[in-house]
Protein backbone atom coordinates (compact mmCIF):
# COMPACT_ATOMS: atom_id res chain seq x y z
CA UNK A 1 2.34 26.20 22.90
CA UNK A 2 2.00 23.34 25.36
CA UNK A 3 -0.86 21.77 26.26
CA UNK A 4 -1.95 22.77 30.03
CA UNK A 5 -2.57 18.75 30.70
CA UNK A 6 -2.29 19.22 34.87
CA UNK A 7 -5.55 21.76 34.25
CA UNK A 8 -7.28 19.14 32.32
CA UNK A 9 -6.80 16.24 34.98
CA UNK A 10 -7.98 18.53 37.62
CA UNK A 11 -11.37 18.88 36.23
CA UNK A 12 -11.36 14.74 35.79
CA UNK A 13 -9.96 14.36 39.18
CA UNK A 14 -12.92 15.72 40.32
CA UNK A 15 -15.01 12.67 39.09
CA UNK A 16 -12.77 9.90 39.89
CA UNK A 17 -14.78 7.13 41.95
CA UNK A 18 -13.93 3.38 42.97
CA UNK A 19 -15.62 2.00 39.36
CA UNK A 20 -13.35 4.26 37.61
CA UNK A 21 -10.21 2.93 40.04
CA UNK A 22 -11.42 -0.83 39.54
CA UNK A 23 -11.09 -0.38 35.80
CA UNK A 24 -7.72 0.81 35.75
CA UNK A 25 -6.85 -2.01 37.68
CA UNK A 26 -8.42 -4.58 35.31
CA UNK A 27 -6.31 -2.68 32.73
CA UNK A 28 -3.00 -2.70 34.30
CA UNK A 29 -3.46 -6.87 35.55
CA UNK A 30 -4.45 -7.45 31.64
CA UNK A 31 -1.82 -5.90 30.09
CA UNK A 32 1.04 -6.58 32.62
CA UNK A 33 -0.15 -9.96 33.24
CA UNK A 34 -0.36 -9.70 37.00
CA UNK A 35 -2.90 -10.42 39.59
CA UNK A 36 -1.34 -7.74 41.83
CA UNK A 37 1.84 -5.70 42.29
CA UNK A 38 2.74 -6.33 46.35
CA UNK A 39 6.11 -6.19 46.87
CA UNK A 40 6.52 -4.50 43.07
CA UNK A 41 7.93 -1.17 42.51
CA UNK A 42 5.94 1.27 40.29
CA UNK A 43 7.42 4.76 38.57
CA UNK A 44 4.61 6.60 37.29
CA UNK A 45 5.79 8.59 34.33
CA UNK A 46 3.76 11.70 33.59
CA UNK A 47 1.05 10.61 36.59
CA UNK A 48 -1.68 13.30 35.46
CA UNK A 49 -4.57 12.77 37.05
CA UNK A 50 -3.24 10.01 39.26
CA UNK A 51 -5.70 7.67 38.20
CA UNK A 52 -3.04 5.07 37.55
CA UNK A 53 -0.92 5.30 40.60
CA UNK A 54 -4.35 5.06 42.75
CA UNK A 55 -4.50 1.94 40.50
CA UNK A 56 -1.47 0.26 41.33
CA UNK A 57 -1.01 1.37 45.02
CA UNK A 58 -4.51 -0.75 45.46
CA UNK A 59 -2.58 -3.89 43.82
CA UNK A 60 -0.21 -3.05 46.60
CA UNK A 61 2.68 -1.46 44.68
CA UNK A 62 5.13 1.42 45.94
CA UNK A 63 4.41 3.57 44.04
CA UNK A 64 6.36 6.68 42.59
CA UNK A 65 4.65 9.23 40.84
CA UNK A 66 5.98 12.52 38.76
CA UNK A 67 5.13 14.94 36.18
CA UNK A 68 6.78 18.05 34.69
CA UNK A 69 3.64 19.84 35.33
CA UNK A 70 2.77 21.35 38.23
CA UNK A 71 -1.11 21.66 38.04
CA UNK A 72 -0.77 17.57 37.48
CA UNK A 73 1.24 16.86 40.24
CA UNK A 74 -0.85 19.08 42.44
CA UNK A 75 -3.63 17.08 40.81
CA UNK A 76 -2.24 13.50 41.80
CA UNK A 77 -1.56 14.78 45.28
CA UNK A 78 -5.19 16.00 45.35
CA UNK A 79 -6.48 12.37 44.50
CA UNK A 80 -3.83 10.24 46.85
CA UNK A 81 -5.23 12.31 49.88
CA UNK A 82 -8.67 11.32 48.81
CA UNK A 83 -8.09 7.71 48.29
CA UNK A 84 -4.42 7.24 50.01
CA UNK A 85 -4.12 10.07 52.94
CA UNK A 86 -1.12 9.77 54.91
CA UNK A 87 0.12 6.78 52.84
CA UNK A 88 4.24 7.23 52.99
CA UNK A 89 4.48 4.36 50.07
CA UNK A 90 3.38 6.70 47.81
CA UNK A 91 5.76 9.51 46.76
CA UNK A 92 5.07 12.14 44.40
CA UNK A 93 7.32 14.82 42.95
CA UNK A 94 7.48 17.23 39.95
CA UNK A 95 10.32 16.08 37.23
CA UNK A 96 11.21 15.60 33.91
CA UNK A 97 11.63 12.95 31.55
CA UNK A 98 14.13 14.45 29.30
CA UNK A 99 16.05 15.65 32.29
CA UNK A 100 18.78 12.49 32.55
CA UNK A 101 20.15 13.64 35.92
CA UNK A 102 16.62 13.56 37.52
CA UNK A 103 15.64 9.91 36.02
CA UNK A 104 19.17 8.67 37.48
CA UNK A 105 17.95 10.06 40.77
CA UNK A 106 15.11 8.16 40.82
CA UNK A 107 16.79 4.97 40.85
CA UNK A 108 15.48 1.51 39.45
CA UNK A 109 12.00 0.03 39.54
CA UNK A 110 10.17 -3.25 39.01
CA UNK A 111 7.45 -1.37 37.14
CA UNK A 112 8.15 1.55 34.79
CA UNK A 113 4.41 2.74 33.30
CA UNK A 114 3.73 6.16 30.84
CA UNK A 115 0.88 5.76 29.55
CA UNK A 116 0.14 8.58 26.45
CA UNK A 117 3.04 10.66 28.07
CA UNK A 118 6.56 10.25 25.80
CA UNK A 119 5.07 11.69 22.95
CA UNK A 120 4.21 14.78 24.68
CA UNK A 121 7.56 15.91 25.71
CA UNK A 122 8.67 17.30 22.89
CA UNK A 123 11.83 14.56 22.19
CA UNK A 124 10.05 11.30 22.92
CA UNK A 125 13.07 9.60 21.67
CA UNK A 126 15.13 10.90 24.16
CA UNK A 127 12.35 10.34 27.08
CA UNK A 128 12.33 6.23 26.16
CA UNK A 129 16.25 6.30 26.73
CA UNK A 130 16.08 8.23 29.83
CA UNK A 131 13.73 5.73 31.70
CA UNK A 132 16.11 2.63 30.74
CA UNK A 133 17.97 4.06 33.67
CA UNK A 134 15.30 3.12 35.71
CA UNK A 135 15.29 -0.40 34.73
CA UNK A 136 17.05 -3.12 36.30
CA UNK A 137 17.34 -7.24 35.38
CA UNK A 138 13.90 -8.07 34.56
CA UNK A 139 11.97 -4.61 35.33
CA UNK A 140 9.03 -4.16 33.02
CA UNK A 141 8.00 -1.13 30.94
CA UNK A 142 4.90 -0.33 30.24
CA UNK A 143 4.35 2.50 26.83
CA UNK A 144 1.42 4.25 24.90
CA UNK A 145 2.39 5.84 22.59
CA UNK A 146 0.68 7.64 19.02
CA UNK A 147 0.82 5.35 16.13
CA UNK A 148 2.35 6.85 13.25
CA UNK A 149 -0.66 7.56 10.27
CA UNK A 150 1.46 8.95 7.91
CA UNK A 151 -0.50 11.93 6.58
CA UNK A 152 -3.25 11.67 9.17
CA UNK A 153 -0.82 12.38 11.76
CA UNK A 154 0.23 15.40 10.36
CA UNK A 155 -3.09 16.83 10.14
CA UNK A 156 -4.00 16.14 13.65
CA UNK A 157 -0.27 18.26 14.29
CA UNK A 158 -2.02 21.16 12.48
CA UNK A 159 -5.26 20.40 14.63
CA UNK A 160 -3.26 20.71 17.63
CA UNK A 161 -1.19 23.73 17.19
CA UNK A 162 -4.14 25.64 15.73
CA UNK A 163 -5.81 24.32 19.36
CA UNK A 164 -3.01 26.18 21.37
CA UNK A 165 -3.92 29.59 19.67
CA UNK A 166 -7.63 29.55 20.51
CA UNK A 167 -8.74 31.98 23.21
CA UNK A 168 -9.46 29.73 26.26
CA UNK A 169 -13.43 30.43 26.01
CA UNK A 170 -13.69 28.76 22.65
CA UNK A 171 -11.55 25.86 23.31
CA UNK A 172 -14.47 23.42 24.20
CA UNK A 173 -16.30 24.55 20.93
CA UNK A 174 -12.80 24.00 18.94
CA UNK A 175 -12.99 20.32 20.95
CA UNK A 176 -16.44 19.81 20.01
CA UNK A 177 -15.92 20.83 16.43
CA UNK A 178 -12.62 19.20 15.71
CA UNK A 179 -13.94 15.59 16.91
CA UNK A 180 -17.63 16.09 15.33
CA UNK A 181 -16.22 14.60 11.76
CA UNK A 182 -14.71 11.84 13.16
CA UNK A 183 -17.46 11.03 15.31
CA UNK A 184 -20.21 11.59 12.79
CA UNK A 185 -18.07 8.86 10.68
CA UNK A 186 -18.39 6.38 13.16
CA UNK A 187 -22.33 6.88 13.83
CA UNK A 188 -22.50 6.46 9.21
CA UNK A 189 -20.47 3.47 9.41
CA UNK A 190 -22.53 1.92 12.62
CA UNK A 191 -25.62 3.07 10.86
CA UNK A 192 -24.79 1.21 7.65
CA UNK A 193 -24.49 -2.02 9.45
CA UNK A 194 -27.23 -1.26 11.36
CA UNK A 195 -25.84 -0.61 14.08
CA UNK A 196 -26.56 2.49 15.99
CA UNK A 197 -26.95 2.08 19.42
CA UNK A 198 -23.11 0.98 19.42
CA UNK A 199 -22.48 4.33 18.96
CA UNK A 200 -24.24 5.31 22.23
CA UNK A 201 -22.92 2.10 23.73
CA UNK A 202 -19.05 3.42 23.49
CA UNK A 203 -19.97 6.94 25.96
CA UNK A 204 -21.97 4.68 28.31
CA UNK A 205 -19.14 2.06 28.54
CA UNK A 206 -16.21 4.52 28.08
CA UNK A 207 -14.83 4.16 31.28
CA UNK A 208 -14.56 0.61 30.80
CA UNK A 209 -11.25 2.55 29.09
CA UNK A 210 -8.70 2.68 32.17
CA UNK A 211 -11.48 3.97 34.14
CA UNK A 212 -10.73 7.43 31.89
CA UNK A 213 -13.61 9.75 31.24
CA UNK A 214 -14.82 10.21 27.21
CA UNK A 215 -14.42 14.18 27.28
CA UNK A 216 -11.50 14.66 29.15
CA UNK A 217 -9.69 12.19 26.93
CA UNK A 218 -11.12 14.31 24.09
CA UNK A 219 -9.97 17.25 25.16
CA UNK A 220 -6.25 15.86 25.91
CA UNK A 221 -6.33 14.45 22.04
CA UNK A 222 -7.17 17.64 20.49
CA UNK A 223 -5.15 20.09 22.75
CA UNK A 224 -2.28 17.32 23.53
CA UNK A 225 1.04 19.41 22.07
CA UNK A 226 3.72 18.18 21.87
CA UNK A 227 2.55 15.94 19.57
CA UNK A 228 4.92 12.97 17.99
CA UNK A 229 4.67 9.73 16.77
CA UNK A 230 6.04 6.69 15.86
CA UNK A 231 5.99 3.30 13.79
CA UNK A 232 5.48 -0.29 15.70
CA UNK A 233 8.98 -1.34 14.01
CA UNK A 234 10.54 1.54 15.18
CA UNK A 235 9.99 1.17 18.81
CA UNK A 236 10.89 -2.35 18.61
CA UNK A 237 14.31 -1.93 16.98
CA UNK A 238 15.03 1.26 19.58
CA UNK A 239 14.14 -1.79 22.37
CA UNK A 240 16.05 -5.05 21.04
CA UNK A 241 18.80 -5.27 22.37
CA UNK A 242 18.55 -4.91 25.95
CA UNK A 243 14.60 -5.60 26.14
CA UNK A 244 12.02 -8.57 25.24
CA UNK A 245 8.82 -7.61 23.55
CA UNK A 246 6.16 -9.46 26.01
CA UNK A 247 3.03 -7.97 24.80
CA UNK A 248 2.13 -5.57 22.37
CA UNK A 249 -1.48 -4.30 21.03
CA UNK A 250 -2.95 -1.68 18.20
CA UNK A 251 -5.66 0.61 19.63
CA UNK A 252 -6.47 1.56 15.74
CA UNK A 253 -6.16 4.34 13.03
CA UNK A 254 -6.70 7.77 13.70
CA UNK A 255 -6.23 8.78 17.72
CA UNK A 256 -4.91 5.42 18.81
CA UNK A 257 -1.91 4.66 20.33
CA UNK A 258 0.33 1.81 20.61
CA UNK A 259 0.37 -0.56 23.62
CA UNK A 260 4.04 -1.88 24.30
CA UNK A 261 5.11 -4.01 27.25
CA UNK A 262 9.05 -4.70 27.46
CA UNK A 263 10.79 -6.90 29.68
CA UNK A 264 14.57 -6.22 30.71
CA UNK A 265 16.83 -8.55 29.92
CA UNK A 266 18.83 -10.43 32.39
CA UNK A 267 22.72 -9.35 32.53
CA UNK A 268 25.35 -12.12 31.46
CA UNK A 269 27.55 -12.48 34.57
């Protein structure tokens, strides 16, 4: 039942230009509060696309890039020979989060970034305490991850798992028809406060979003399975003792995730 993500971020690959690049970079200085990233380290958890890495190999980061599946990691390879050809700062390799052997292996970075990725392997608990081994004094760590909406949640579980079962040539139909409620809400509400052309406004400044693309994101939300989630408090506790919260923001109800930026503590000598 899990989601074929690496297919997904092939079709976006396709469309990924410099604006698109230049966005993610805004996003990644922003949150990580960093003009650039030369001389930093950078693991890229659950790369996808590769949209990120491209990202923070242009801030002049090493970067290290992996993903347990294949069709994404041929998909990041695709993009860093676009963009990055011949570029031996920039590894990428097929791996698992929840394998704890494989994150030792990796070593430690500066930067450790999974962006919408933990909560799609199925024991996202398990993933967060795997990548601590690839922290060292002061490394950062930087999560998405699915707010936990109580009921809500569980609904969009059901929407999920019913997604995995569709024949593949009704899947964009099932896309279109599972996000036409939420998105004839928002039009209502904009409406009310007459408002409507902020509707509109949101698809022509969506990749303003990480430089992500409006469909392809769709698609990931509906057919994204493994599907967990978790409270604010929750992650905070699982990080305090080791790890100081340095920035934190809500993206909302419904499809939003979390935004959590940790800082490793410095070891008493």
């Amino acid at each position: 039942m899990r989601f074929k993500f690496g297919k997904n971020w092939k079709n976006f690959a396709e469309i990924i230009t410099d604006d698109k690049i230049l966005e993610s970079e805004k996003n990644l200085k922003k949150f990580l509060g960093l003009e650039n990233l030369k001389g930093k380290t950078f693991l890229d958890i659950g790369s996808g696309s590769g949209l990120s890495s491209i990202a923070a190999r242009r801030m002049g980061a090493t970067i290290t890039s992996y993903d347990y599946d294949l069709e994404s990691v041929e998909c990041t390879k695709m993009v860093k020979n676009k963009f990055f050809r011949n570029d031996n700062t920039w590894k990428i390799i097929q791996g698992n989060v929840l394998d704890l052997n494989f994150c030792k292996s990796l070593g430690t970075f500066d930067i450790i970034y999974a962006w919408g990725v933990l909560h799609h392997t199925g024991d996202q608990w398990k993933a967060m305490e795997n990548i601590k081994y690839n922290t060292k004094d002061e490394s950062l760590i930087y999560l998405a991850l699915y707010n936990d909406q109580g009921s809500t949640s569980k609904i969009w579980k059901l929407v999920k798992q019913i997604y995995s079962k569709v024949p593949f040539f009704l899947k964009p139909l099932y896309v279109l028809l599972m996000s036409s409620y939420t998105e004839l809400k928002r039009f209502l509400y904009l409406s009310i406060k007459f408002q409507p052309l902020e509707y509109f406004r949101t698809f022509k400044n969506y990749k303003n979003n990480r430089g992500m693309s409006y469909w392809y994101d769709m698609v990931d939300w509906i057919g994204g399975y493994p599907f967990e989630v978790s409270k604010p408090h929750e992650v905070f506790n699982f990080f305090k003792d080791n790890y100081y919260l340095e920035n934190f923001h809500s993206e909302g109800k419904g499809k939003g995730n979390n935004l959590y930026l940790f800082k490793k503590k410095r070891e008493r000598k």
